[in-house]
N, C-alpha and C. Protein backbone atom coordinates (compact mmCIF):
# COMPACT_ATOMS: atom_id res chain seq x y z
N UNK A 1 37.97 -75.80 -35.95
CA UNK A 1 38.60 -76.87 -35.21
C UNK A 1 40.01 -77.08 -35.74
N UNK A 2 40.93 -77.24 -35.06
CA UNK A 2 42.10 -77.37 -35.10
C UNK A 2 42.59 -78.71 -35.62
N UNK A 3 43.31 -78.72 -36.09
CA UNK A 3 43.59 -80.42 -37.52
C UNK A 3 45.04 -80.76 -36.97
N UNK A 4 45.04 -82.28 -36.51
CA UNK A 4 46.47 -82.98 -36.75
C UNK A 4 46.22 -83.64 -38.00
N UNK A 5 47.31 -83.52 -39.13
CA UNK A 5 47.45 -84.01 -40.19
C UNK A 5 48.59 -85.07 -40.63
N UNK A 6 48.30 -86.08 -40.35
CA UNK A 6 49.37 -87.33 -41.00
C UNK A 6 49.52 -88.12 -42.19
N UNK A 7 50.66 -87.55 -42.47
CA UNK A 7 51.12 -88.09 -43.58
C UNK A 7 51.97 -89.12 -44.24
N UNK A 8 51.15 -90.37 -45.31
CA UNK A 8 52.31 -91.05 -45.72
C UNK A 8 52.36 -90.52 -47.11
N UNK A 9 52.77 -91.98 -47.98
CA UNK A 9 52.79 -91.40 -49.29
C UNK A 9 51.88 -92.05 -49.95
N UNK A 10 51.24 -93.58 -49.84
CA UNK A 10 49.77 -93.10 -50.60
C UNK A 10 48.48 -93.16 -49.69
N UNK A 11 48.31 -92.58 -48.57
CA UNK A 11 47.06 -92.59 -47.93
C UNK A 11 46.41 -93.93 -47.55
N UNK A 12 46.78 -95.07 -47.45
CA UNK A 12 46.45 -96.35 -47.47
C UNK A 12 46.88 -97.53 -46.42
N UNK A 13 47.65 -97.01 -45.84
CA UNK A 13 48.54 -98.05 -44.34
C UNK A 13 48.19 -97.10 -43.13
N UNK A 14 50.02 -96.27 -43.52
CA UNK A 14 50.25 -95.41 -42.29
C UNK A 14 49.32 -94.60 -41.76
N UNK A 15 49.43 -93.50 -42.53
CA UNK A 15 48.68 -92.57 -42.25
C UNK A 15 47.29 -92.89 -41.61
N UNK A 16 46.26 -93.84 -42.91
CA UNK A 16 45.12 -93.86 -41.94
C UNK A 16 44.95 -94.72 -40.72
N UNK A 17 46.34 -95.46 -40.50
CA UNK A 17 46.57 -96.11 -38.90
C UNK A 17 46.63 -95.02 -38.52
N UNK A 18 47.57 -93.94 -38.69
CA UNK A 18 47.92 -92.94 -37.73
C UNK A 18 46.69 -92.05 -37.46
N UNK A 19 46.04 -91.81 -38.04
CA UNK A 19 44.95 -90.92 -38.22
C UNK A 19 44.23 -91.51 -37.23
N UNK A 20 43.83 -93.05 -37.28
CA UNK A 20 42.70 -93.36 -36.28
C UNK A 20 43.51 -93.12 -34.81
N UNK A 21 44.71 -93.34 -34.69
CA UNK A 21 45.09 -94.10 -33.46
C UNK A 21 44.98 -92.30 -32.94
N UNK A 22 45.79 -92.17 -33.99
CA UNK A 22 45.85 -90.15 -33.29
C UNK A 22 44.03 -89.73 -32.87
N UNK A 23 42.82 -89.93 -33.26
CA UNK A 23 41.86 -89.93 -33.01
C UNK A 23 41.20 -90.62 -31.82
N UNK A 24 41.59 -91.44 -31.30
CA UNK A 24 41.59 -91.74 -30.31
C UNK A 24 42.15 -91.29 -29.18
N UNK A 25 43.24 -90.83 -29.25
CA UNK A 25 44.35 -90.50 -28.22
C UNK A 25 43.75 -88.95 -28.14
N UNK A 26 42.98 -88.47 -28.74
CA UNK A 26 42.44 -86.91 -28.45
C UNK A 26 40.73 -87.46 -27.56
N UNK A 27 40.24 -88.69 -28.08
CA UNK A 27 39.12 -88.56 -27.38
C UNK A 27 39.29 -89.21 -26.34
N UNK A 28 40.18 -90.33 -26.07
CA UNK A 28 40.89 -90.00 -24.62
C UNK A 28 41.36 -89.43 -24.06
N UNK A 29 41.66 -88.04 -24.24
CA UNK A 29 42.18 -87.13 -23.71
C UNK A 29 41.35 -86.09 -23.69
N UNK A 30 40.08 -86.17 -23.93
CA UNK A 30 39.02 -84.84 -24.20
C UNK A 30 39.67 -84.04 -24.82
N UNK A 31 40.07 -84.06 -25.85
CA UNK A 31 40.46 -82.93 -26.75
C UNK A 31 39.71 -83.41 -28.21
N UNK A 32 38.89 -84.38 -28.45
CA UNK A 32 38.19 -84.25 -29.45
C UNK A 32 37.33 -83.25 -30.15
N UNK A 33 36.52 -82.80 -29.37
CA UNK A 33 35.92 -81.76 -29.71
C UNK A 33 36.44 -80.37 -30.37
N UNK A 34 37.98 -80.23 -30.18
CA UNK A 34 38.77 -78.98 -30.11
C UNK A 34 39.81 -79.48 -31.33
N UNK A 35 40.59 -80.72 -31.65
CA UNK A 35 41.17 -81.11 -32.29
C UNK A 35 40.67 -82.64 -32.73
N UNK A 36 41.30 -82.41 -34.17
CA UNK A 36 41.02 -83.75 -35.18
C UNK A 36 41.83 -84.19 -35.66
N UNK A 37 42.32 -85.34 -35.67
CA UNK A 37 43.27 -85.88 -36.76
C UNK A 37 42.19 -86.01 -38.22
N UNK A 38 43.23 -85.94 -39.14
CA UNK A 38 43.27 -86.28 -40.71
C UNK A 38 44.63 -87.02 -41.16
N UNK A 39 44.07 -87.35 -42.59
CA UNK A 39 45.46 -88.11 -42.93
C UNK A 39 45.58 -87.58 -44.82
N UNK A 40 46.32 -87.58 -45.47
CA UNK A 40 46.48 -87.22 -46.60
C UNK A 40 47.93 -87.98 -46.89
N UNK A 41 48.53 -88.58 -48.36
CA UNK A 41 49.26 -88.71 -48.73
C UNK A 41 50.20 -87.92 -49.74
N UNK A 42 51.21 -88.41 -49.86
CA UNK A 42 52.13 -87.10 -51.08
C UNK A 42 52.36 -87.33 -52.34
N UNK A 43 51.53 -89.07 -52.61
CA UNK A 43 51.48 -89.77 -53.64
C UNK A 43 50.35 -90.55 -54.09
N UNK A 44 49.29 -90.47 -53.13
CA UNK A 44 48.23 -90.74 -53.07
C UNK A 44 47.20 -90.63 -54.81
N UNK A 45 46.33 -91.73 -54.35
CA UNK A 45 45.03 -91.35 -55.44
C UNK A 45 43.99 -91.12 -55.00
N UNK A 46 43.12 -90.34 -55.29
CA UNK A 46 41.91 -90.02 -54.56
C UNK A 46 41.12 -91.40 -53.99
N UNK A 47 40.63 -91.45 -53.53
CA UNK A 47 39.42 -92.46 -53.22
C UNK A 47 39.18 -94.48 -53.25
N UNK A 48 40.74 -94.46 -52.61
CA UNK A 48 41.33 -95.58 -52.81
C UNK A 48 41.13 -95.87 -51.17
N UNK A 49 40.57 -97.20 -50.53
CA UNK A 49 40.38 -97.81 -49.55
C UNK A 49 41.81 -98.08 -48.34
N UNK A 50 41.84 -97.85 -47.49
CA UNK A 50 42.33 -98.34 -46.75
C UNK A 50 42.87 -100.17 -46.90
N UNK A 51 44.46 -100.50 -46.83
CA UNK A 51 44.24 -101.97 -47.12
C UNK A 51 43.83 -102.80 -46.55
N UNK A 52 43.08 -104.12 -46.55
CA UNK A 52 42.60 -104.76 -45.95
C UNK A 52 43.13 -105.47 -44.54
N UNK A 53 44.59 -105.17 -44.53
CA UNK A 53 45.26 -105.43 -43.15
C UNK A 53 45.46 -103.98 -42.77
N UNK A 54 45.12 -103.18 -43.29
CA UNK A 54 45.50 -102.41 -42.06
C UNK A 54 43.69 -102.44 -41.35
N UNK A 55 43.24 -102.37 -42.16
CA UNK A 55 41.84 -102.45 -41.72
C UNK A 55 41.69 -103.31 -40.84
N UNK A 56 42.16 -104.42 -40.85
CA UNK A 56 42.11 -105.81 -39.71
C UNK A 56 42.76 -105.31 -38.31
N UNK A 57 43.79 -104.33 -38.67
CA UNK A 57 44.87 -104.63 -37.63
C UNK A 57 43.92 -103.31 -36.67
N UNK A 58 43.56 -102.11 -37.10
CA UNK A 58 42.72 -101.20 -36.33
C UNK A 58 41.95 -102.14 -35.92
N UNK A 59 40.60 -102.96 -36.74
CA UNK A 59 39.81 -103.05 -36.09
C UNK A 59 39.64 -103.78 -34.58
N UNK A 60 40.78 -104.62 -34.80
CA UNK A 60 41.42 -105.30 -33.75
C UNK A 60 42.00 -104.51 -32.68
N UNK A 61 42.16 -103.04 -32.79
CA UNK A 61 42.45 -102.27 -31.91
C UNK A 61 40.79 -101.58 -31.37
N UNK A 62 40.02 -102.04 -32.12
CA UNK A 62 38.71 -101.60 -31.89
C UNK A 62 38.67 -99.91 -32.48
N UNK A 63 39.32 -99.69 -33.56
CA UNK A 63 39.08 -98.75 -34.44
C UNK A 63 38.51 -98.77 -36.15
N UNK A 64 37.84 -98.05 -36.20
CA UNK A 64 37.09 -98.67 -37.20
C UNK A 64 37.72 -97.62 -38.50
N UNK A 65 38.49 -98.18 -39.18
CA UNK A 65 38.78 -97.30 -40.53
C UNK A 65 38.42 -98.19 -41.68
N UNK A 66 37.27 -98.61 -42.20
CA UNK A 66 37.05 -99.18 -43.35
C UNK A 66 36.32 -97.91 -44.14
N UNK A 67 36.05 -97.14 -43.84
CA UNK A 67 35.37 -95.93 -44.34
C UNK A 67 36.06 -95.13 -45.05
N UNK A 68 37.75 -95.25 -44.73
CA UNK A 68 38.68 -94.58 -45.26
C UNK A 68 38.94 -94.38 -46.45
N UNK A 69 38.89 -92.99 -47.01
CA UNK A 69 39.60 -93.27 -48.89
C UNK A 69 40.97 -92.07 -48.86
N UNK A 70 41.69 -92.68 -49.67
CA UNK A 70 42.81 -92.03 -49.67
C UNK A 70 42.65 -90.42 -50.01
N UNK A 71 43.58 -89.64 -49.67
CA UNK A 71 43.67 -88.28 -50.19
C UNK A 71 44.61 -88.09 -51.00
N UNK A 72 44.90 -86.97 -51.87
CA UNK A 72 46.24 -86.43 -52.20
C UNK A 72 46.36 -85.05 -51.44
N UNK A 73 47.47 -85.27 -50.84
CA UNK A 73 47.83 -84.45 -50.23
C UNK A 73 47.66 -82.73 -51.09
N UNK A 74 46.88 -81.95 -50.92
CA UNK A 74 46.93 -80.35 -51.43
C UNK A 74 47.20 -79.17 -50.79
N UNK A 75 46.89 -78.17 -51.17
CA UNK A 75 47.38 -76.88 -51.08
C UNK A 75 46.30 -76.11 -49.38
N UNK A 76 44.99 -76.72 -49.76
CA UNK A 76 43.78 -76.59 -49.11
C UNK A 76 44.18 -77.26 -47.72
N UNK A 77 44.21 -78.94 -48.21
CA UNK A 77 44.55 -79.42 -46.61
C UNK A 77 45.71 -79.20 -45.87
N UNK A 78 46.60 -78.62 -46.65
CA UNK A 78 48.35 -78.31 -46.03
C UNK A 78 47.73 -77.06 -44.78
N UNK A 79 47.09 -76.24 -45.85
CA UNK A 79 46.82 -75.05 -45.19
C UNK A 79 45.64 -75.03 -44.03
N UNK A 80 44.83 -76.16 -43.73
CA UNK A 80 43.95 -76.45 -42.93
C UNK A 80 44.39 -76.98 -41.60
N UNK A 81 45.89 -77.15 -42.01
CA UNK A 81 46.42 -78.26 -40.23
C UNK A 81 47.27 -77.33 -39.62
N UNK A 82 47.16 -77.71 -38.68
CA UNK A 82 47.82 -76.48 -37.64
C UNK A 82 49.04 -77.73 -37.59
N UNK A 83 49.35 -78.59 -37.94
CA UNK A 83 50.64 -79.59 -37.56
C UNK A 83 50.51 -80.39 -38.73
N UNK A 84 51.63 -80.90 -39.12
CA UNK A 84 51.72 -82.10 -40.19
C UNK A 84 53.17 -82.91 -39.82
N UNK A 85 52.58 -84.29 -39.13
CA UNK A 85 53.70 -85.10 -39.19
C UNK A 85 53.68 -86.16 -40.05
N UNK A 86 54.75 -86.45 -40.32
CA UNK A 86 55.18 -87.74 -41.59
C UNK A 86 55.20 -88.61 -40.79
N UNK A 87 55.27 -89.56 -41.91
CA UNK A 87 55.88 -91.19 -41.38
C UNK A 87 57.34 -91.15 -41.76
N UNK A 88 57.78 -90.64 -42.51
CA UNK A 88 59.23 -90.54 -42.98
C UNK A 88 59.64 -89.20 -43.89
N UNK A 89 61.17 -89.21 -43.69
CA UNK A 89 61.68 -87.66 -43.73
C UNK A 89 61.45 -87.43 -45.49
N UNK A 90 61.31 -88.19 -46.04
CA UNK A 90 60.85 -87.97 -47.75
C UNK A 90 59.40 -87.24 -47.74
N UNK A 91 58.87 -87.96 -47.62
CA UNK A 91 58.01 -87.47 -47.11
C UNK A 91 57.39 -85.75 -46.71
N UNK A 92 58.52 -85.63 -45.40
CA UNK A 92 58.74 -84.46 -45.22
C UNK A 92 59.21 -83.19 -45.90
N UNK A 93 60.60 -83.96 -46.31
CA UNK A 93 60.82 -82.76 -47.31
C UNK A 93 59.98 -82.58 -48.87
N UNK A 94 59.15 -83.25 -49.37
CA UNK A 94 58.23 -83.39 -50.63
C UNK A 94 57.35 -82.20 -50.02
N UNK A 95 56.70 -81.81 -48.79
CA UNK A 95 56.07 -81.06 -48.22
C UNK A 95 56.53 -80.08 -48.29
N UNK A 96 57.89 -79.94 -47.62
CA UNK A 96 58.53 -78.59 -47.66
C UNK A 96 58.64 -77.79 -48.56
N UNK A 97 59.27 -78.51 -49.97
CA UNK A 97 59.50 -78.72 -51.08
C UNK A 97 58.07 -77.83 -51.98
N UNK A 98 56.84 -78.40 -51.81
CA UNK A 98 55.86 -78.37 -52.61
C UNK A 98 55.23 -77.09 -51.76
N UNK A 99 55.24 -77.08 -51.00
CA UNK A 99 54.32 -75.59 -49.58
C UNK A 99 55.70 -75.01 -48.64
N UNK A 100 56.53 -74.52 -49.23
CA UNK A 100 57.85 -74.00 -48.01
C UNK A 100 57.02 -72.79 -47.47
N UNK A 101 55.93 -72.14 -47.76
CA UNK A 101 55.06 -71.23 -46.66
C UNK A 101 54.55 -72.02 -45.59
N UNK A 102 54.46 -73.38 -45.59
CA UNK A 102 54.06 -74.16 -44.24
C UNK A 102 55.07 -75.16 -43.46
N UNK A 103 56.28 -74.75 -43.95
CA UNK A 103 57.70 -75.73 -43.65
C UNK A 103 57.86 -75.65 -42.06
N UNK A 104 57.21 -74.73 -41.50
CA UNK A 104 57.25 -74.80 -40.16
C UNK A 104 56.78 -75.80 -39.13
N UNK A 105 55.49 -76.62 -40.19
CA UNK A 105 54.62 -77.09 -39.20
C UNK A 105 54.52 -78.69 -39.50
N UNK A 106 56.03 -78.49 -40.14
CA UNK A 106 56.27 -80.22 -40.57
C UNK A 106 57.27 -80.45 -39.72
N UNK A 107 56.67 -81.95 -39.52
CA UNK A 107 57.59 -82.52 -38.54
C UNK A 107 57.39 -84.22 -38.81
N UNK A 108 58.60 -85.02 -38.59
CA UNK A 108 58.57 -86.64 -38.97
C UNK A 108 57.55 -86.94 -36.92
N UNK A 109 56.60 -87.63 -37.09
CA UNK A 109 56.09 -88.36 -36.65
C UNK A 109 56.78 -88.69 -34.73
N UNK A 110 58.26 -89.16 -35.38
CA UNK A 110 58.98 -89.90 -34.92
C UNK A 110 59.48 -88.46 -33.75
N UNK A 111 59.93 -87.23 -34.76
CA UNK A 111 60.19 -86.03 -34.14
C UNK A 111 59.36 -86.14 -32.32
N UNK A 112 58.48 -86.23 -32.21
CA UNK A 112 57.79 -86.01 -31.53
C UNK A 112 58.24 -86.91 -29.94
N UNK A 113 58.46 -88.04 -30.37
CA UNK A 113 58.90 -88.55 -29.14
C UNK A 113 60.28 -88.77 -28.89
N UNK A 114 61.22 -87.57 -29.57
CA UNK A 114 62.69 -87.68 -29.43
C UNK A 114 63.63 -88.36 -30.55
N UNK A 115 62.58 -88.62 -31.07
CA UNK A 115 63.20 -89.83 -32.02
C UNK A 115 63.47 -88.86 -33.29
N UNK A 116 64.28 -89.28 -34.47
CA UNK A 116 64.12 -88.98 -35.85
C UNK A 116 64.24 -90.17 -36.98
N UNK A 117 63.43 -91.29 -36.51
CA UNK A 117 63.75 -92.52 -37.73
C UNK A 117 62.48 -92.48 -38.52
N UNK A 118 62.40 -92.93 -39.52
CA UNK A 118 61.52 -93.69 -40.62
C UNK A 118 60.57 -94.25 -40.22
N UNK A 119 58.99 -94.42 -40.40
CA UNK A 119 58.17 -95.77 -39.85
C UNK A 119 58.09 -96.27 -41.32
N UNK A 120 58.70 -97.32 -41.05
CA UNK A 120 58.27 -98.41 -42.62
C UNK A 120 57.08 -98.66 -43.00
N UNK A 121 57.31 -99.20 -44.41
CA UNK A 121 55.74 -98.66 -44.48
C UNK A 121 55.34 -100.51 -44.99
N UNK A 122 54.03 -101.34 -44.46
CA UNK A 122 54.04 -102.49 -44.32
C UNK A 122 53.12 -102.56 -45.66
N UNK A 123 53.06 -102.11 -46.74
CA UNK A 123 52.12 -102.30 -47.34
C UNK A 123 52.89 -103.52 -48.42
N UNK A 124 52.46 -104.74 -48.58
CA UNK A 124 52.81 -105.88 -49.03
C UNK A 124 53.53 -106.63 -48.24
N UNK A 125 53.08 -106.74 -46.82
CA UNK A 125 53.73 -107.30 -45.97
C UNK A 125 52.45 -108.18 -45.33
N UNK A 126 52.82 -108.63 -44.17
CA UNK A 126 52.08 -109.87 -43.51
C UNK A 126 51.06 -109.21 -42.71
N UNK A 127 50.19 -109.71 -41.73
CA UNK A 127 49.12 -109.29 -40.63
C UNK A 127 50.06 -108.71 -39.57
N UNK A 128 51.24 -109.47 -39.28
CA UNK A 128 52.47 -109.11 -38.24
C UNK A 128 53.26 -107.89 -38.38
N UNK A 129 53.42 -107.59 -39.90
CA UNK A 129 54.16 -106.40 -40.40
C UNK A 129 53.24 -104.94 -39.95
N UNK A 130 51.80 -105.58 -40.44
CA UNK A 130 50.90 -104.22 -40.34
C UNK A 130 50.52 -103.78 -38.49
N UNK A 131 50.81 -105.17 -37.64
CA UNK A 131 50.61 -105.25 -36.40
C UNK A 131 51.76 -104.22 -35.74
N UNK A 132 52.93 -104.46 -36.19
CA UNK A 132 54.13 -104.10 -35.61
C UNK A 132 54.13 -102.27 -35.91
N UNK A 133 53.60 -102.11 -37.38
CA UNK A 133 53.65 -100.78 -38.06
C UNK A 133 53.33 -99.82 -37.08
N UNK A 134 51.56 -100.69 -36.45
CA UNK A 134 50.68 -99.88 -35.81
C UNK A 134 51.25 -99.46 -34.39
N UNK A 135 51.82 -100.78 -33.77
CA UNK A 135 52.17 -100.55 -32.31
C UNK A 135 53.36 -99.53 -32.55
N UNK A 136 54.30 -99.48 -33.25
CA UNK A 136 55.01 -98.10 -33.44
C UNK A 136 54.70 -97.19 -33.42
N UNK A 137 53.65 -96.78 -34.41
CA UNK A 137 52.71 -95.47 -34.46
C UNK A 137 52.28 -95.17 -33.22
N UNK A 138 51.74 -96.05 -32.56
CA UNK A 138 51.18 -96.37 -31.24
C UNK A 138 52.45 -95.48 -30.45
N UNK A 139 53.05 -95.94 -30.23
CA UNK A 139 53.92 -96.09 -28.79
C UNK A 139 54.42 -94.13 -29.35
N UNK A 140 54.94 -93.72 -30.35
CA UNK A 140 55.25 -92.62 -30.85
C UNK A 140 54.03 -91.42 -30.36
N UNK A 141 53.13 -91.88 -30.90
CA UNK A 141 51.95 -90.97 -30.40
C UNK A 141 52.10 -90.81 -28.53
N UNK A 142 51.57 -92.04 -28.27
CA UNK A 142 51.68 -91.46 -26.70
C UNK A 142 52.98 -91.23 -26.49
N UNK A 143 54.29 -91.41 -26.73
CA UNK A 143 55.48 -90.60 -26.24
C UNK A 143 56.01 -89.15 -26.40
N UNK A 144 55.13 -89.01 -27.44
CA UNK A 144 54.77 -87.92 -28.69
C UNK A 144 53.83 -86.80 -28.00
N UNK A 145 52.64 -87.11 -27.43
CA UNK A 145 51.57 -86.51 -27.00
C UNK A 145 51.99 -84.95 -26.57
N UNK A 146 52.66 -84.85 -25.49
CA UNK A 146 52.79 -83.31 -25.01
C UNK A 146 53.57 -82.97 -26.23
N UNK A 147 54.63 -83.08 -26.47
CA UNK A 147 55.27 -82.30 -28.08
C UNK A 147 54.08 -81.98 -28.86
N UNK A 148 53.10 -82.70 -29.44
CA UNK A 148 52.18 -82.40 -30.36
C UNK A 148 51.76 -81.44 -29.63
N UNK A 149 50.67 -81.41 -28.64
CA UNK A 149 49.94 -80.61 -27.85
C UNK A 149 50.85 -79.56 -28.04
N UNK A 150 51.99 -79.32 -27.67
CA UNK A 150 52.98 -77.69 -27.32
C UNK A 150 52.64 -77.03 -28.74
N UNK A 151 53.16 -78.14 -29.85
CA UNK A 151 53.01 -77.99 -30.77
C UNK A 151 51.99 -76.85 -31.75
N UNK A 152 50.98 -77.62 -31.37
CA UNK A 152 49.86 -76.98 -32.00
C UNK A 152 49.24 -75.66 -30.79
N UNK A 153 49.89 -75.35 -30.18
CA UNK A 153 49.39 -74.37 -28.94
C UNK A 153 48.82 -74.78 -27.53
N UNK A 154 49.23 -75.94 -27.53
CA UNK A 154 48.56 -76.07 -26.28
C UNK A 154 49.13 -75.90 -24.74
């Protein structure tokens, strides 16, 4: 099965927002079965929870990530995704940087729907900060959608 892989830097906001929302947007689209999101960080600690607002703010999207534990981003999962987008271009280049045999298949997030900015990252911020984070992620993904898809071969 074919892997979308999103990345922040410690596995704990973005990413596993992005991860669910990107998980959804494939099983609305019947492409679940064929493709998966994942999420990994570039600073991450293993087995560290999702924060409790971002957890609020999915579930409120009716996605359920309390199950979530952080990753560190490795050699294994770099090489397992057919795509890896960031939340931000540090990010990106730490990837490039650490795996330049997979520098091809990095791309900022943002790339995707024309854009090239930063998604901030809300972690010590309010219910509103983590709300706003998500609907970004949000709106990027579906503007994003066919780029990814071309992306990964489709």
């Amino acid at each position: 099965m074919r892997q979308i892989l999103l990345v922040c830097a410690a596995n704990m906001c973005r990413s596993p927002m992005a991860e669910g929302l990107m998980q959804r947007k494939l099983e609305r689209e019947g492409r679940a079965g064929e493709i998966r999101a994942a999420s990994a960080g570039v600073r991450a600690v293993d087995g560290v929870r999702a924060t409790a607002h971002a957890i609020t703010i999915m579930s409120e999207r009716g996605i359920d990530i309390a199950g979530h534990r952080s990753r560190t981003l490795t050699q294994k999962i770099v090489e397992d995704a057919a795509l890896i987008l960031t939340m931000e271009q540090d990010h990106a280049d730490v990837i490039k940087a650490r795996f330049p045999q997979h520098a091809r298949r990095v791309y900022l997030l943002s790339e995707m729907a024309g854009l090239d900015g930063d998604i901030e990252d809300p972690v010590g911020g309010t219910l509103e900060d983590y709300s706003q984070t998500a609907q970004e992620i949000q709106n990027l993904i579906e503007q994003g959608y066919p780029k990814i898809m071309q992306l990964i071969g489709e």
